[in-house]
Protein backbone atom coordinates (compact mmCIF):
# COMPACT_ATOMS: atom_id res chain seq x y z
CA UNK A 1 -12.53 -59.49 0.86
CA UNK A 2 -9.34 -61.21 -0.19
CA UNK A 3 -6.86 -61.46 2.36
CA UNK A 4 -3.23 -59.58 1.64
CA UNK A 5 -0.35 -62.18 0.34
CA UNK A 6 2.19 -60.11 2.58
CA UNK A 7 1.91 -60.31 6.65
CA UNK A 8 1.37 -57.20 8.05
CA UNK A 9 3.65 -56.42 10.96
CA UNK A 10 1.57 -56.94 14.93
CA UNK A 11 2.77 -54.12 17.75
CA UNK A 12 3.99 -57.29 19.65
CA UNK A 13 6.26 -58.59 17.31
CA UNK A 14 7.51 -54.53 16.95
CA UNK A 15 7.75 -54.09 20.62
CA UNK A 16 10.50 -57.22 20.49
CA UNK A 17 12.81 -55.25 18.07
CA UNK A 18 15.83 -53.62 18.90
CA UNK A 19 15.35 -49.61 18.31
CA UNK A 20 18.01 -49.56 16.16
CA UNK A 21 15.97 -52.52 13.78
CA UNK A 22 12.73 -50.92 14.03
CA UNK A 23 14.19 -47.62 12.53
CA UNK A 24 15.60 -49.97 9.82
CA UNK A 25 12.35 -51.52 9.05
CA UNK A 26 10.64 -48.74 8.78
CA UNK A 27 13.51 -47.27 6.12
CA UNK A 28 12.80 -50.47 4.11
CA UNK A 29 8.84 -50.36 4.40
CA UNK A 30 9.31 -46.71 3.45
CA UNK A 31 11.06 -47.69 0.39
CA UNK A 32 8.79 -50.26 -0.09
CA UNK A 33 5.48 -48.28 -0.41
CA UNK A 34 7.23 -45.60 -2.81
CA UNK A 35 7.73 -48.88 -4.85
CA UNK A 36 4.35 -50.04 -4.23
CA UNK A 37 2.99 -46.42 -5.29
CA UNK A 38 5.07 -46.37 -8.83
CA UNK A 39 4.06 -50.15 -9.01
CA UNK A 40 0.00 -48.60 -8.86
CA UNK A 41 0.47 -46.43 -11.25
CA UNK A 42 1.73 -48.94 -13.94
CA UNK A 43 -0.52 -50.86 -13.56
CA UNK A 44 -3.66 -48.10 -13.58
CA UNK A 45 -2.08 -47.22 -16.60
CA UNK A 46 -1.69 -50.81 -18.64
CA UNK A 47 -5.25 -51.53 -16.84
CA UNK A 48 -6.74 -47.91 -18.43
CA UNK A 49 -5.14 -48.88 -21.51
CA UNK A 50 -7.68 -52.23 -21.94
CA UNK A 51 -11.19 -51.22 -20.57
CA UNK A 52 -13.77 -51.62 -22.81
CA UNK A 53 -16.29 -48.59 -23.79
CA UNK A 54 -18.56 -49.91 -20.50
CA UNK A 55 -15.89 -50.27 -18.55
CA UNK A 56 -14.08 -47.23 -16.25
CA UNK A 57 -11.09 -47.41 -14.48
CA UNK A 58 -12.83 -47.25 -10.89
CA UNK A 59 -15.85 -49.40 -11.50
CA UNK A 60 -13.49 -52.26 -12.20
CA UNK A 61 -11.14 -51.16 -9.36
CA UNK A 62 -13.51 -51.37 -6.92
CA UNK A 63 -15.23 -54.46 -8.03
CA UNK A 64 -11.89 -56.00 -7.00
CA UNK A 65 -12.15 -54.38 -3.51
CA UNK A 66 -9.99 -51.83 -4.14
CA UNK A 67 -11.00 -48.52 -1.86
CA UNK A 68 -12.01 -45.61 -3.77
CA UNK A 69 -9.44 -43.27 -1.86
CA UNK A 70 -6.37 -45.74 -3.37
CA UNK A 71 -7.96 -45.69 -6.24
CA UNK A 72 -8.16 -42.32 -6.78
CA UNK A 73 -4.40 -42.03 -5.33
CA UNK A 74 -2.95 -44.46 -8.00
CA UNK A 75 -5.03 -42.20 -10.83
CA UNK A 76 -2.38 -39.61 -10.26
CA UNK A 77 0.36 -41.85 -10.98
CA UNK A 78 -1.50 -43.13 -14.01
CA UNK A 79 -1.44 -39.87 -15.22
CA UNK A 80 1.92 -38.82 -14.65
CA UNK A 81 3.13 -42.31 -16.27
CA UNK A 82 1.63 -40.99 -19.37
CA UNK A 83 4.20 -38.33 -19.41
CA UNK A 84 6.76 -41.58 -19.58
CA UNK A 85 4.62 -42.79 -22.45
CA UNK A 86 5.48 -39.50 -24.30
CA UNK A 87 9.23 -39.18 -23.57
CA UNK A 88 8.98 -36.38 -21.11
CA UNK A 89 10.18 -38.49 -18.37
CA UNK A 90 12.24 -42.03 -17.98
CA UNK A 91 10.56 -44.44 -15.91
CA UNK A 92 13.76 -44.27 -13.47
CA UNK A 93 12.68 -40.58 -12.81
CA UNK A 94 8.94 -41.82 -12.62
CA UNK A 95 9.91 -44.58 -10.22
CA UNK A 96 11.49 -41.89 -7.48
CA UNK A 97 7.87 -40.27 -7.28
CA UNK A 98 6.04 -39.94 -4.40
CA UNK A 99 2.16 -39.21 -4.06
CA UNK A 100 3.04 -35.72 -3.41
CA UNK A 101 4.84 -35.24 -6.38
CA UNK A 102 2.74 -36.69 -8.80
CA UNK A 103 -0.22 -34.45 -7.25
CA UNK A 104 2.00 -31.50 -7.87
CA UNK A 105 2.98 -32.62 -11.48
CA UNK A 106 -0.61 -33.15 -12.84
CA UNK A 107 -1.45 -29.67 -11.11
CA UNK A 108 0.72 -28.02 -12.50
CA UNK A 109 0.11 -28.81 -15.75
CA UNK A 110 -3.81 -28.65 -15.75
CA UNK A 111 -6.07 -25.86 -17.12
CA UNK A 112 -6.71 -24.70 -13.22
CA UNK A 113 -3.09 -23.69 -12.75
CA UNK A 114 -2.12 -20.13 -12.05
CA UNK A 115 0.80 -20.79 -14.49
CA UNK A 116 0.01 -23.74 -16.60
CA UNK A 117 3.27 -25.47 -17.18
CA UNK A 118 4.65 -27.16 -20.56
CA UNK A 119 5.63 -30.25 -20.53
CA UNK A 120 8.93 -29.43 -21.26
CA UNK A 121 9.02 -26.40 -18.79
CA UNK A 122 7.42 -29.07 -16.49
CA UNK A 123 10.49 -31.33 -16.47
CA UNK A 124 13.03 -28.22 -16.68
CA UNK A 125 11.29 -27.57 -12.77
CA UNK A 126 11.74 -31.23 -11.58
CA UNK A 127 15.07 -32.13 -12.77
CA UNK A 128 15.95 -28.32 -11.10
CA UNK A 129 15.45 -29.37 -7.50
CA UNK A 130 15.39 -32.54 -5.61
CA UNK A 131 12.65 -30.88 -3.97
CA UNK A 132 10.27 -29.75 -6.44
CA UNK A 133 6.52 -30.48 -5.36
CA UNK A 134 6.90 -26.99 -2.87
CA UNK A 135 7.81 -25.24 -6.38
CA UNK A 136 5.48 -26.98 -8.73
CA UNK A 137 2.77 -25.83 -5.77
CA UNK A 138 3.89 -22.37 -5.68
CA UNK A 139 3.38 -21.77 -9.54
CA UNK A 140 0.17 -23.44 -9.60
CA UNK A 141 -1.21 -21.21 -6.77
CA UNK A 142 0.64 -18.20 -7.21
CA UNK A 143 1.70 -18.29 -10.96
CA UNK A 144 5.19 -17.69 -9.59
CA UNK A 145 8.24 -19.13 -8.71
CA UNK A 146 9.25 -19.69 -4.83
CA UNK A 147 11.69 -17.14 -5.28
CA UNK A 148 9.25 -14.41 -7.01
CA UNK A 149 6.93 -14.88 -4.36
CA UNK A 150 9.34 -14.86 -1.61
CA UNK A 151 10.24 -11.44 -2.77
CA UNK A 152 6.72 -10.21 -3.25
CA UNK A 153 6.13 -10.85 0.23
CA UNK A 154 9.22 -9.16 1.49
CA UNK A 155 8.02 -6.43 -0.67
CA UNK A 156 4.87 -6.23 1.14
CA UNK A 157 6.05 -6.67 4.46
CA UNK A 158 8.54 -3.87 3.80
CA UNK A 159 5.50 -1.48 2.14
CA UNK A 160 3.48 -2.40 5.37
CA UNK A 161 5.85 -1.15 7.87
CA UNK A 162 6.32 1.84 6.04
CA UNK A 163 2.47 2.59 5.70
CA UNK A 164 2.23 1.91 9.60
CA UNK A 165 5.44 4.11 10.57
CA UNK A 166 3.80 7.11 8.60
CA UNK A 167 0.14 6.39 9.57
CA UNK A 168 1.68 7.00 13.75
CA UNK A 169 3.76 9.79 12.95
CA UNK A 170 2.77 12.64 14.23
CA UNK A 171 1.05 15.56 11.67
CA UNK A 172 3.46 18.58 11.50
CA UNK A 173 2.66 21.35 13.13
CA UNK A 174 1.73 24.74 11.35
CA UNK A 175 3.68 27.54 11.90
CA UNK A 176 1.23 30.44 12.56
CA UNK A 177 4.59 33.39 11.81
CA UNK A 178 4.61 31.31 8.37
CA UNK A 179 2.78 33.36 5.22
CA UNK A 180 0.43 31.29 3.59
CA UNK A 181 1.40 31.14 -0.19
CA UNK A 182 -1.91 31.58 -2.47
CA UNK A 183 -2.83 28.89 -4.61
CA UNK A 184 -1.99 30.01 -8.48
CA UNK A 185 -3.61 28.68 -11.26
CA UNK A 186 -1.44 26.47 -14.11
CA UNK A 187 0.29 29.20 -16.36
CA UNK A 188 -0.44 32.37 -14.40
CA UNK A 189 2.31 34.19 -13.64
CA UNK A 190 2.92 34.66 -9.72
CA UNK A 191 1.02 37.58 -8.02
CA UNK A 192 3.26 40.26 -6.72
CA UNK A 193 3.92 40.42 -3.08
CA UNK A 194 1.80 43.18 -1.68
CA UNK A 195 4.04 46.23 -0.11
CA UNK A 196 4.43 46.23 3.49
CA UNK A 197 3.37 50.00 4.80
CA UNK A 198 6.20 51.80 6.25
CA UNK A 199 5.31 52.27 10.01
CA UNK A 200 3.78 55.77 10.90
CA UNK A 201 6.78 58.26 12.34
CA UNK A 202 6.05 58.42 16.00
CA UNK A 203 4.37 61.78 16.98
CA UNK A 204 6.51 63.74 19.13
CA UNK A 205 5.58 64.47 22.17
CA UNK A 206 3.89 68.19 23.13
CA UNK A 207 4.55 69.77 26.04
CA UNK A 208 1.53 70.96 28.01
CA UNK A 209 1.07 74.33 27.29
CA UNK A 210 3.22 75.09 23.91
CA UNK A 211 2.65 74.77 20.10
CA UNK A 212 3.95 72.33 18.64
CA UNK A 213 6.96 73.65 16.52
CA UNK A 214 6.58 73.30 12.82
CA UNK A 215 8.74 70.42 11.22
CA UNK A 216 9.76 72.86 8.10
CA UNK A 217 9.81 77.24 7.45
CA UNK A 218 7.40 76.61 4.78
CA UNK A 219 4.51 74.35 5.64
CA UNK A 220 3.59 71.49 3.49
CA UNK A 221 -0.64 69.48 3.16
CA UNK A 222 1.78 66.43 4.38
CA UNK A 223 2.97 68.77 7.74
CA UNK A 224 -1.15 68.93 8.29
CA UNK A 225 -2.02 66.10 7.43
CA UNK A 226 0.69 64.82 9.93
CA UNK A 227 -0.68 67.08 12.62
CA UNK A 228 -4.16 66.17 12.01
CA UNK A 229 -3.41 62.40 12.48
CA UNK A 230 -1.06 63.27 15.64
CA UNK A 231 -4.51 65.04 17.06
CA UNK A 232 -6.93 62.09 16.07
CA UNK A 233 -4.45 59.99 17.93
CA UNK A 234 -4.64 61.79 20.96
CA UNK A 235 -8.41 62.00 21.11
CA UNK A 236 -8.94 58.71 21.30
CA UNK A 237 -6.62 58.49 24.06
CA UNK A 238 -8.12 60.97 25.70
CA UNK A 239 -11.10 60.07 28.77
CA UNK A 240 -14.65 61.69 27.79
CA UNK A 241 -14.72 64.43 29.98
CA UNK A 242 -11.26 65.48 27.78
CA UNK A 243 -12.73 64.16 24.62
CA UNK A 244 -15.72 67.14 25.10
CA UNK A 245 -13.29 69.93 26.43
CA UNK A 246 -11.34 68.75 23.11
CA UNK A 247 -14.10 68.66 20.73
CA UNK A 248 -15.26 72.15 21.19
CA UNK A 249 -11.73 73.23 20.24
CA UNK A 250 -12.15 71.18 17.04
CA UNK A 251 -15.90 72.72 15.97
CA UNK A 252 -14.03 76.12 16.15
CA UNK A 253 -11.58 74.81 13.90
CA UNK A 254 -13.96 73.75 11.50
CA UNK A 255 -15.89 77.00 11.09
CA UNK A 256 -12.50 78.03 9.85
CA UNK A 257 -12.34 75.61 7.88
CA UNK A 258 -15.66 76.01 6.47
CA UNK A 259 -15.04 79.97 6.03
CA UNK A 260 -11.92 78.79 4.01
CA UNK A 261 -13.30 76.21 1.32
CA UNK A 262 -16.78 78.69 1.24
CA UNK A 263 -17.45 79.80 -2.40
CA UNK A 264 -16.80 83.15 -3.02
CA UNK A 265 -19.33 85.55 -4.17
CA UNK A 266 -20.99 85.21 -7.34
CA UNK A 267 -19.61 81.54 -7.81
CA UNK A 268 -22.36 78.86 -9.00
CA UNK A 269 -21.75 76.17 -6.73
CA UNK A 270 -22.36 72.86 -8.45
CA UNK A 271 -25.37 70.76 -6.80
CA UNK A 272 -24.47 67.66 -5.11
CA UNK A 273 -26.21 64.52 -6.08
C-alpha cells in the first residue's frame, strides 16, 4: 500500500499544542477535507470521463488501493459535478459542498424521490438556504417542504388531542322526563303529537248513608256513565268481604238493567253470531 505524501498528525505531538492551536488546526484540517472532498469528485469525474468499455470507475479505483467506502463517497461528488458540466451550478458553488450535501442533491433529484426535483427547481432550493441538505431531505422523504411538513404535523398533533379530549369525556346523560322524538322518514311530513287526556274530575266524596245528589235536574248517559265509573272506582278499593256485600247490590242492578234493554213482545230479536 503506498504510503500518504502528507504526515498525519500523532496524539503526542497534539497533546503539546496550546488549546487555543489545536482548535485552529482542526478549523484548517476541516477546511482542508471539504477541499479534499470537492478535489475527489473532480477527479472521479475527469477519471469517469476516460475509462475504456472494460474499465469501471471502482475496479480501477480500487486497483490503486483506494477503499470501496471512499470510493463510493467521491461517486456522489462525481455526480453532482456533472450538474457543473451542464451549467446548473458554478464550480465555486460545487466547491462549498460537503458529503452531506451532495448525498442530498443526487437524492433529490433521482427517480426514488417523493418529489423528484428539476434541475432548475433543484438549484432554486440550494441557493434558498445556506442550509439546504435538511430541505432537500425533507422533499425526498416526504414530497414536501420543511415548512409543509412542519404544519402537517402540528395539524396532527392538534387533531390528536382533540380525538383524545372527546374519546375521555364523559357520554351525556339521558334525561328520562325528555320525550323521545320518533324517527321520520325523508319527505314525510311530521306525525301529529298525540292529545294528552284531560285528567278524570275527581269523584266527590259520598257520605255514608245518602244518595249521591244528581250533578244536573235532567240527567244526562254522561251523569251515568260518571256514576258508574265513580262506583267501579270504589270497588276496587273496597276489601273482599265489602267487594261481596257490594256485588250483590250490583246483580240487582243488573236484572234492571236486563228488564230494561229486554225486547218487547212480538219483536224478532236478531241472532248473535
Amino acid at each position: 500500500m503506498k504510503t500518504p505524501s502528507f504526515a498525519v498528525l500523532t496524539m503526542a505531538s497534539v497533546e503539546k499544542l496550546p488549546q487555543k492551536e489545536r482548535i485552529t488546526q482542526f478549523a484548517e484540517l476541516a477546511g482542508s477535507g471539504q477541499r479534499i472532498f470537492s478535489s475527489l469528485g473532480k477527479l472521479m469525474f475527469a477519471i469517469s470521463s476516460n475509462l475504456t468499455a472494460k474499465q469501471t470507475i471502482f475496479g480501477v479505483l480500487q486497483k490503486a488501493g483506494v477503499k470501496k467506502g471512499t470510493v463510493s463517497n467521491a461517486s456522489y461528488a462525481s455526480k453532482v459535478y456533472e450538474l457543473v458540466r451542464d451549467s446548473i451550478f458554478t464550480e465555486a458553488e460545487y466547491d462549498t459542498f460537503g458529503h452531506r450535501d451532495c448525498v442530498a442533491i443526487v437524492k433529490a433529484i433521482s427517480s426514488g424521490s417523493a418529489r423528484r426535483l428539476s434541475t432548475e427547481e433543484l438549484a432554486i432550493v440550494v441557493r434558498d438556504s445556506k442550509d439546504f441538505e435538511p430541505e432537500l431531505a425533507c422533499l425526498y422523504e416526504h414530497g414536501i417542504t420543511l415548512a409543509e411538513k412542519d404544519a402537517a404535523d402540528k395539524q396532527a398533533e392538534a387533531d390528536r388531542i382533540a380525538a383524545e379530549t372527546a374519546a375521555a369525556a364523559p357520554a351525556p346523560t339521558p334525561n328520562p322526563a325528555a320525550p323521545v322524538e320518533p324517527v321520520k322518514a325523508a319527505g314525510t311530513a311530521p306525525a301529529p303529537a298525540p292529545e294528552t287526556p284531560a285528567p278524570a274530575a275527581a269523584a266527590d266524596p259520598v257520605e255514608p248513608g245518602k244518595v249521591m245528589p244528581f250533578p244536573t235536574a235532567e240527567p244526562t248517559v254522561e251523569d251515568f256513565n260518571k256514576l258508574v265509573d265513580t262506583l267501579e272506582g270504589l270497588l276496587i278499593r273496597m276489601s273482599p268481604e265489602l267487594q261481596r256485600q257490594a256485588a250483590d247490590r250490583l246483580l240487582a242492578l243488573a236484572d234492571i238493567v236486563t228488564g230494561l234493554i229486554a225486547p218487547k213482545p212480538g219483536k224478532k230479536v236478531a241472532a248473535v253470531a
